[in-house]
C-alpha atoms as a PDB file:
ATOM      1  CA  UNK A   1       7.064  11.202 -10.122  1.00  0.00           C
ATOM      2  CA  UNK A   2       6.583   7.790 -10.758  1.00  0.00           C
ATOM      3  CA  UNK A   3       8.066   6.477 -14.450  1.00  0.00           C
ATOM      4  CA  UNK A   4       7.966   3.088 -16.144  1.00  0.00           C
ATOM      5  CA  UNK A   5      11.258   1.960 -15.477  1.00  0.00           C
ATOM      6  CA  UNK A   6       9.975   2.188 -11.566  1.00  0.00           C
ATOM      7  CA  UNK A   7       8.127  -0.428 -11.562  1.00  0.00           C
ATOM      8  CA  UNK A   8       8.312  -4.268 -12.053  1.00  0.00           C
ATOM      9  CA  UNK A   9       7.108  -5.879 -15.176  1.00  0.00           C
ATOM     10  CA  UNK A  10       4.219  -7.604 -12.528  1.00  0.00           C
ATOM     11  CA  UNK A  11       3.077  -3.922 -11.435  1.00  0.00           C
ATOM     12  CA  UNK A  12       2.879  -3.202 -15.293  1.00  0.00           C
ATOM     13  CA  UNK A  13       0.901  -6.010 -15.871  1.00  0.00           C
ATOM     14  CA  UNK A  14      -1.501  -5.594 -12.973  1.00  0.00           C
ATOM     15  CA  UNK A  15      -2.252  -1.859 -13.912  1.00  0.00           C
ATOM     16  CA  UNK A  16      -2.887  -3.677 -17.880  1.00  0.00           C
ATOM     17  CA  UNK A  17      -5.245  -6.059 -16.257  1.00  0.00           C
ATOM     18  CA  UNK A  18      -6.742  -2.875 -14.197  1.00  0.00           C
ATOM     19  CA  UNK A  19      -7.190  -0.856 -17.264  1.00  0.00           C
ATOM     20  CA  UNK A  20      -8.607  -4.095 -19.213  1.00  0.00           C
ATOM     21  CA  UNK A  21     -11.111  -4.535 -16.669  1.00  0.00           C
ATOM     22  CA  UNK A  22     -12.260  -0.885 -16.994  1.00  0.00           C
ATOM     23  CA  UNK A  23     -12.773  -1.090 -21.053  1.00  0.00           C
ATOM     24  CA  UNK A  24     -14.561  -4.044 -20.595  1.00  0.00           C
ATOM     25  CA  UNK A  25     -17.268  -2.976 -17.654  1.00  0.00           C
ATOM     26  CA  UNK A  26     -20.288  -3.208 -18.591  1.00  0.00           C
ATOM     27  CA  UNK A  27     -21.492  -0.544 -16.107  1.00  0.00           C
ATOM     28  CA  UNK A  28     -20.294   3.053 -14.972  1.00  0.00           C
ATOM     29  CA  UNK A  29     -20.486   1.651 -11.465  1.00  0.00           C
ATOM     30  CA  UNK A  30     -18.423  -1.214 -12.403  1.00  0.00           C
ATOM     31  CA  UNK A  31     -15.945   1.571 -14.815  1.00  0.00           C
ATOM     32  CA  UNK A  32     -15.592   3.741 -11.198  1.00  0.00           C
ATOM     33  CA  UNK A  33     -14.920   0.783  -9.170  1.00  0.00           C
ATOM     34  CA  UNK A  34     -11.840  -0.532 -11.304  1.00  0.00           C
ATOM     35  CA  UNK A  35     -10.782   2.843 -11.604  1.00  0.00           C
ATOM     36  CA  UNK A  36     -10.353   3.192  -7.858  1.00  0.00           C
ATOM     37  CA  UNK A  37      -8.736   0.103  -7.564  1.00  0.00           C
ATOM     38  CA  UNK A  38      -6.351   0.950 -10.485  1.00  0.00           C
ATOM     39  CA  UNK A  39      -5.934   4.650  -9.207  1.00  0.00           C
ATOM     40  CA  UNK A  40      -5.129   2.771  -5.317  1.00  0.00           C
ATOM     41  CA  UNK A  41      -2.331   0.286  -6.998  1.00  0.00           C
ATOM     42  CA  UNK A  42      -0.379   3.397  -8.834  1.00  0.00           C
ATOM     43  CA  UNK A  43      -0.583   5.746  -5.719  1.00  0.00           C
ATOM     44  CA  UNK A  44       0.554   2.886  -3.515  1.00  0.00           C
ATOM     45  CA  UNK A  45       3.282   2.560  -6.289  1.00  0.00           C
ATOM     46  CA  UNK A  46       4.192   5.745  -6.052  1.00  0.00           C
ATOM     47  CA  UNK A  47       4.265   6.305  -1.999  1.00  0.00           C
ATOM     48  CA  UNK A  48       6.974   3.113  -1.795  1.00  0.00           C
ATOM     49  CA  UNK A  49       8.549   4.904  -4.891  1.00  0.00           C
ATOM     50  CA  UNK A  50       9.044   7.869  -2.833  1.00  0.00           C
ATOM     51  CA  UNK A  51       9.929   5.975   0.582  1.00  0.00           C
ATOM     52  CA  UNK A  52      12.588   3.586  -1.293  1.00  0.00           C
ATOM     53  CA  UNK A  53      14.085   7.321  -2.698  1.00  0.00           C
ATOM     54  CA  UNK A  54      14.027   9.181   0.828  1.00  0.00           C
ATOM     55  CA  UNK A  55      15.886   6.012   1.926  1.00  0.00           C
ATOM     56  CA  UNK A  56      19.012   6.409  -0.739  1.00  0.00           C
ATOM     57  CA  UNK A  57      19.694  10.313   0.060  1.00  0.00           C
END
């Protein structure tokens, strides 16, 4: 699981600017397209989360 104190204040401010950018698209096409990238970011996020934990046990 991935919580807030996991990532930096810069990942918290990219997935902002993600979720900005989906509020203000002016298309679905556009909406789905941020949403991927956004949904990309957080799993990428959460697989080095994961790695960086294996590597302390």
């Amino acid at each position: 699981m991935l919580l807030s104190h996991h990532v930096t204040i810069e990942q918290r401010q990219q997935i902002k600017r993600f979720k900005q950018q989906i509020q203000d698209a002016k298309t679905l096409d556009e909406r789905r397209l941020y949403q991927a990238q956004l949904n990309k970011f957080v799993e990428r996020l959460f697989i080095e989360n994961r790695l960086q934990r294996s590597g302390e046990q």
